[in-house]
Structure formats: C-alpha cells, structure tokens
C-alpha atoms as a PDB file:
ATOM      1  CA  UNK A   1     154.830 136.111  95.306  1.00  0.00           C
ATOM      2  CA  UNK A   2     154.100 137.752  98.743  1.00  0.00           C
ATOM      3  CA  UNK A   3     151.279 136.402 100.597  1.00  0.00           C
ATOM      4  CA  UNK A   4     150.099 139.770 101.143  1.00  0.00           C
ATOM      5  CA  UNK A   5     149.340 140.355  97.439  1.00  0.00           C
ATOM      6  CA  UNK A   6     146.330 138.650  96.597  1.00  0.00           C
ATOM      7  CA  UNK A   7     144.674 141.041  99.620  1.00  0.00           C
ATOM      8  CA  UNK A   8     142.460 143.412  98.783  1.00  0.00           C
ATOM      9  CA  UNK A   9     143.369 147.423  99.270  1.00  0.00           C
ATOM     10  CA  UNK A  10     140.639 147.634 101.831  1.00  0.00           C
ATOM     11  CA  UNK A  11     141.518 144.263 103.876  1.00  0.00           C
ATOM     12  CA  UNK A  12     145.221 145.756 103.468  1.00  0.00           C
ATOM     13  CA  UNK A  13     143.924 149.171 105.071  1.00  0.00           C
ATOM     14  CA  UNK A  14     141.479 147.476 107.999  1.00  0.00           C
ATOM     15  CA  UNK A  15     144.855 145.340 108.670  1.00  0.00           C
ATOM     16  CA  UNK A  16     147.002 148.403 109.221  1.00  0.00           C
ATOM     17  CA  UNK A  17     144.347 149.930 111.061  1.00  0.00           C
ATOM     18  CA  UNK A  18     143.881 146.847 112.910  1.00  0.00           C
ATOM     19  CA  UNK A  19     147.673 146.189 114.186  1.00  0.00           C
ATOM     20  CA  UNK A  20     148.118 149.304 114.966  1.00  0.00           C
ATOM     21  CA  UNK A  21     145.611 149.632 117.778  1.00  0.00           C
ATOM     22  CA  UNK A  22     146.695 146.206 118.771  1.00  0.00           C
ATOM     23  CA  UNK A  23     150.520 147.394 118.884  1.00  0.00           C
ATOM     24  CA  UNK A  24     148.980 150.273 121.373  1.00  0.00           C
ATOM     25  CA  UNK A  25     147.421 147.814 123.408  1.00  0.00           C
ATOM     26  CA  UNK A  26     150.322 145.653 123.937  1.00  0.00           C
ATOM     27  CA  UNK A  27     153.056 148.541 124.147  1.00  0.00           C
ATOM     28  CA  UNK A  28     150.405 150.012 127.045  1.00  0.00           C
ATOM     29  CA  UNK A  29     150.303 146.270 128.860  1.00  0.00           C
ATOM     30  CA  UNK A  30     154.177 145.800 128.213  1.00  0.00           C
ATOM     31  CA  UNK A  31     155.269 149.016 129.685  1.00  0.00           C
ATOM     32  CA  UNK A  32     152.199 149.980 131.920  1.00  0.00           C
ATOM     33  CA  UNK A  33     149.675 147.358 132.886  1.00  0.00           C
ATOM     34  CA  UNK A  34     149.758 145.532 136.409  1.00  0.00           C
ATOM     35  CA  UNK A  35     148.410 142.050 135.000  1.00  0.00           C
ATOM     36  CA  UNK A  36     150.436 139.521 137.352  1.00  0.00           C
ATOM     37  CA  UNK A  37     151.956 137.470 134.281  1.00  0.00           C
ATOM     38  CA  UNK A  38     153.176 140.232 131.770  1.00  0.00           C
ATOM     39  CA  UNK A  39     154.119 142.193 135.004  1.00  0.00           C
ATOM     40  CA  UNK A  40     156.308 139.782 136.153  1.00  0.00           C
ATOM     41  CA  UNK A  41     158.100 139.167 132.544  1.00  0.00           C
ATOM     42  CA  UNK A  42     158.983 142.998 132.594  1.00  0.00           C
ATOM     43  CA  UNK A  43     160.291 142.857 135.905  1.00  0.00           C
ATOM     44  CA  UNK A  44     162.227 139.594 135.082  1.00  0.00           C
ATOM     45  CA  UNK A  45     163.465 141.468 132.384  1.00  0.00           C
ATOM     46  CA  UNK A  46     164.532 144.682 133.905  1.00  0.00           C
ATOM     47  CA  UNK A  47     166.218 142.857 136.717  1.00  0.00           C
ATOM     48  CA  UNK A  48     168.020 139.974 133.963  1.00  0.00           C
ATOM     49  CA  UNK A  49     169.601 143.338 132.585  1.00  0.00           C
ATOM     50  CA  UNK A  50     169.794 145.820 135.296  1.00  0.00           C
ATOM     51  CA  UNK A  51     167.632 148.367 136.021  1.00  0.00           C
ATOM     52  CA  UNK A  52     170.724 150.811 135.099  1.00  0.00           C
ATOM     53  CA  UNK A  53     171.366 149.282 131.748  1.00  0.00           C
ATOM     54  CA  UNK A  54     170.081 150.654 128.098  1.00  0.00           C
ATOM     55  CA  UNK A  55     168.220 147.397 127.697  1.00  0.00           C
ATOM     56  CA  UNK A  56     166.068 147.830 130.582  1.00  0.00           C
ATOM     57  CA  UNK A  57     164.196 151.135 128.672  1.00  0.00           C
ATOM     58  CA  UNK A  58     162.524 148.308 126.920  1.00  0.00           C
ATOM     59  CA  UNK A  59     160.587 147.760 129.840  1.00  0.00           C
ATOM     60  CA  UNK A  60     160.020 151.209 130.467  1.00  0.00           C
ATOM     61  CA  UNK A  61     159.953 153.464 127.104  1.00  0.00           C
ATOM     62  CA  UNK A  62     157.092 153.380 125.068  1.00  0.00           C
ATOM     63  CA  UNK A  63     158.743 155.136 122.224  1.00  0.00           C
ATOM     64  CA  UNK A  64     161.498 152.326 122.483  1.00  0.00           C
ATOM     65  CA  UNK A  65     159.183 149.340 122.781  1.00  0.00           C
ATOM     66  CA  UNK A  66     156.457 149.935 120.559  1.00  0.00           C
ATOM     67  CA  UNK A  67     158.798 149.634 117.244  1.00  0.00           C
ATOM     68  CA  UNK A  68     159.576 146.019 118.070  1.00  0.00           C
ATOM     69  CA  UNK A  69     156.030 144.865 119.196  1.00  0.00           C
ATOM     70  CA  UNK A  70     155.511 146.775 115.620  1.00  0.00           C
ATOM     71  CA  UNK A  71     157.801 144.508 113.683  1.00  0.00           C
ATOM     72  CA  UNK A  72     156.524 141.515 115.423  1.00  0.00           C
ATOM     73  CA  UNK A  73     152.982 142.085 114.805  1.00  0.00           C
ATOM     74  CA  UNK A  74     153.755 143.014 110.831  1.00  0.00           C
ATOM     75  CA  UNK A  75     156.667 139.897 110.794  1.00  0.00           C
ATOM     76  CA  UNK A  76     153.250 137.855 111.730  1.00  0.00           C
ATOM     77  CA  UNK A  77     151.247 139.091 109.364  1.00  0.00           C
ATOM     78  CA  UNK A  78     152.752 139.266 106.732  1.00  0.00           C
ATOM     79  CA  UNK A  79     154.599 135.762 107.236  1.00  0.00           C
ATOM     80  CA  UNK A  80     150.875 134.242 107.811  1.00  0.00           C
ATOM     81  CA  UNK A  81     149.423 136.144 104.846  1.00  0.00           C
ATOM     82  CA  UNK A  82     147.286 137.628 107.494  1.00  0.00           C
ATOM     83  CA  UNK A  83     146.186 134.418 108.542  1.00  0.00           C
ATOM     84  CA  UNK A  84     142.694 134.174 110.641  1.00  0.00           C
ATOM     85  CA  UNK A  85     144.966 133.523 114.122  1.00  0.00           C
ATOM     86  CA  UNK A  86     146.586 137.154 113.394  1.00  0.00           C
ATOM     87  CA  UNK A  87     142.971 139.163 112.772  1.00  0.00           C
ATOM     88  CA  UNK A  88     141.228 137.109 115.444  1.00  0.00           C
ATOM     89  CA  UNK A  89     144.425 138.211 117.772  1.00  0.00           C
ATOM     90  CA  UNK A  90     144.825 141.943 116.636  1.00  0.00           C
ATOM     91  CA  UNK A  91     141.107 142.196 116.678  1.00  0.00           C
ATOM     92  CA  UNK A  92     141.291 141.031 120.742  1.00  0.00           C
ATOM     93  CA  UNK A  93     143.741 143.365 121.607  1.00  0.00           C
ATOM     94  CA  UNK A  94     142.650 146.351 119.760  1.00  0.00           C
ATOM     95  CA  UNK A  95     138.875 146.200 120.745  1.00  0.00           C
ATOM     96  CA  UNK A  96     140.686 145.827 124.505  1.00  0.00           C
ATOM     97  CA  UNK A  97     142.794 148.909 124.010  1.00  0.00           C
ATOM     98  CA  UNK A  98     139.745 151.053 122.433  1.00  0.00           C
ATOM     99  CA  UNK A  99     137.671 149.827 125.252  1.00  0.00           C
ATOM    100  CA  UNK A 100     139.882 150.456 127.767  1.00  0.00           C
ATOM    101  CA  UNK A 101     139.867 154.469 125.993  1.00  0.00           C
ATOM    102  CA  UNK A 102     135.760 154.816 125.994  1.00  0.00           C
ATOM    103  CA  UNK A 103     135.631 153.752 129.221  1.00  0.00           C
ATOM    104  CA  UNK A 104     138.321 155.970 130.686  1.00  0.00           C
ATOM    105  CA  UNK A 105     136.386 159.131 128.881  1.00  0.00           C
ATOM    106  CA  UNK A 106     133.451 158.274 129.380  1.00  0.00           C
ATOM    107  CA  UNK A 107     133.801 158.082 132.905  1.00  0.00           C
ATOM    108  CA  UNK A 108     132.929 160.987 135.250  1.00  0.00           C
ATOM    109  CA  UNK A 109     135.035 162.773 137.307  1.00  0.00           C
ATOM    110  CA  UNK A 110     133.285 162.189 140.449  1.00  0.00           C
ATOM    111  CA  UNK A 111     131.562 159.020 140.784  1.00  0.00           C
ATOM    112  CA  UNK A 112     127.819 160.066 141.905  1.00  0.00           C
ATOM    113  CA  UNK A 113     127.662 158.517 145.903  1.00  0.00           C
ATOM    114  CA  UNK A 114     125.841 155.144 145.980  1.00  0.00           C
ATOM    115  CA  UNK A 115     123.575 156.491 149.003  1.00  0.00           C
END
C-alpha cells in the first residue's frame, strides 16, 4: 500500500497546496535568483552544456524547469509518505516565495525620502 494512503483528504490537499508554492519558489531561485551558491550551479550548468545547447533552457526556462523540480518535490513526498523533513522543507520555501510576493506588492512605488 502507498504511503500516501493512510493521509487524510485535507493533509493530501494542504500538501498539494504546499509543494506547489514551494516548486514556485525554487523554479524562481533556479532560474532567477542571484544567491552566490545556486547562482553559481546554474552557471556551472549552462557553461558544462553550452550556452547554445537545448539543455542549457534548464537554466533559463521556467516553463522547462519547473516540471522537474515538480517531479522531484512529489518523487519526495510521496517516497517519504510526506515525511516531517518534506513539510518542514516545502513549508520553508513556500512561506519564502509568498513572502517574497507581499513584500513586492506591498511595497510603494516611490519610497517616501528619509529626510
């Protein structure tokens, strides 16, 4: 039997709800995001294929990126039986991504001057 099973409907829903903002938030620091580490993986990668080759659009493409980070994140899940590691993760990555999205429109236009 799965290990997925014996989850309720609702843990099964906050789960889906769950890795999906965290596959955002990693697809957005995979393809976007200037932190030095994951920066420097994509730019290993682009330049270990070549910046001309189809595998390098998985540095660059959302669209083609996010399915894999997808299948990770649910291979993880559902191998762990949605252990504590995978909420506790998901849960880190998705409040980052959602507070990442307040903050950026919540912010206004024009900073008032600090005079």
């Amino acid at each position: 039997m799965p290990t997925w099973l014996p989850h309720s409907p609702y843990a099964l829903t906050a789960a889906f709800v769950l890795g999906t903002l965290a596959v955002y938030r990693l697809t957005r620091l995979w393809i976007y995001d200037d932190f030095p580490p994951v920066r420097a993986i994509r730019l290993g990668w682009i330049n270990a294929v070549g910046p001309a080759s189809d595998w390098a659009m998985l540095a660059t493409c959302p669209w083609c990126c996010s399915p894999w980070i997808a299948l990770a994140d649910l291979a993880w899940a559902l191998g762990s039986g949605l252990h504590w590691t995978w909420w506790a993760f998901n849960a880190w990555m998705a409040a980052a991504g959602l507070a990442a999205m307040i903050y950026l429109r919540d912010t206004p236009p024009d900073p008032p001057n600090a005079d």
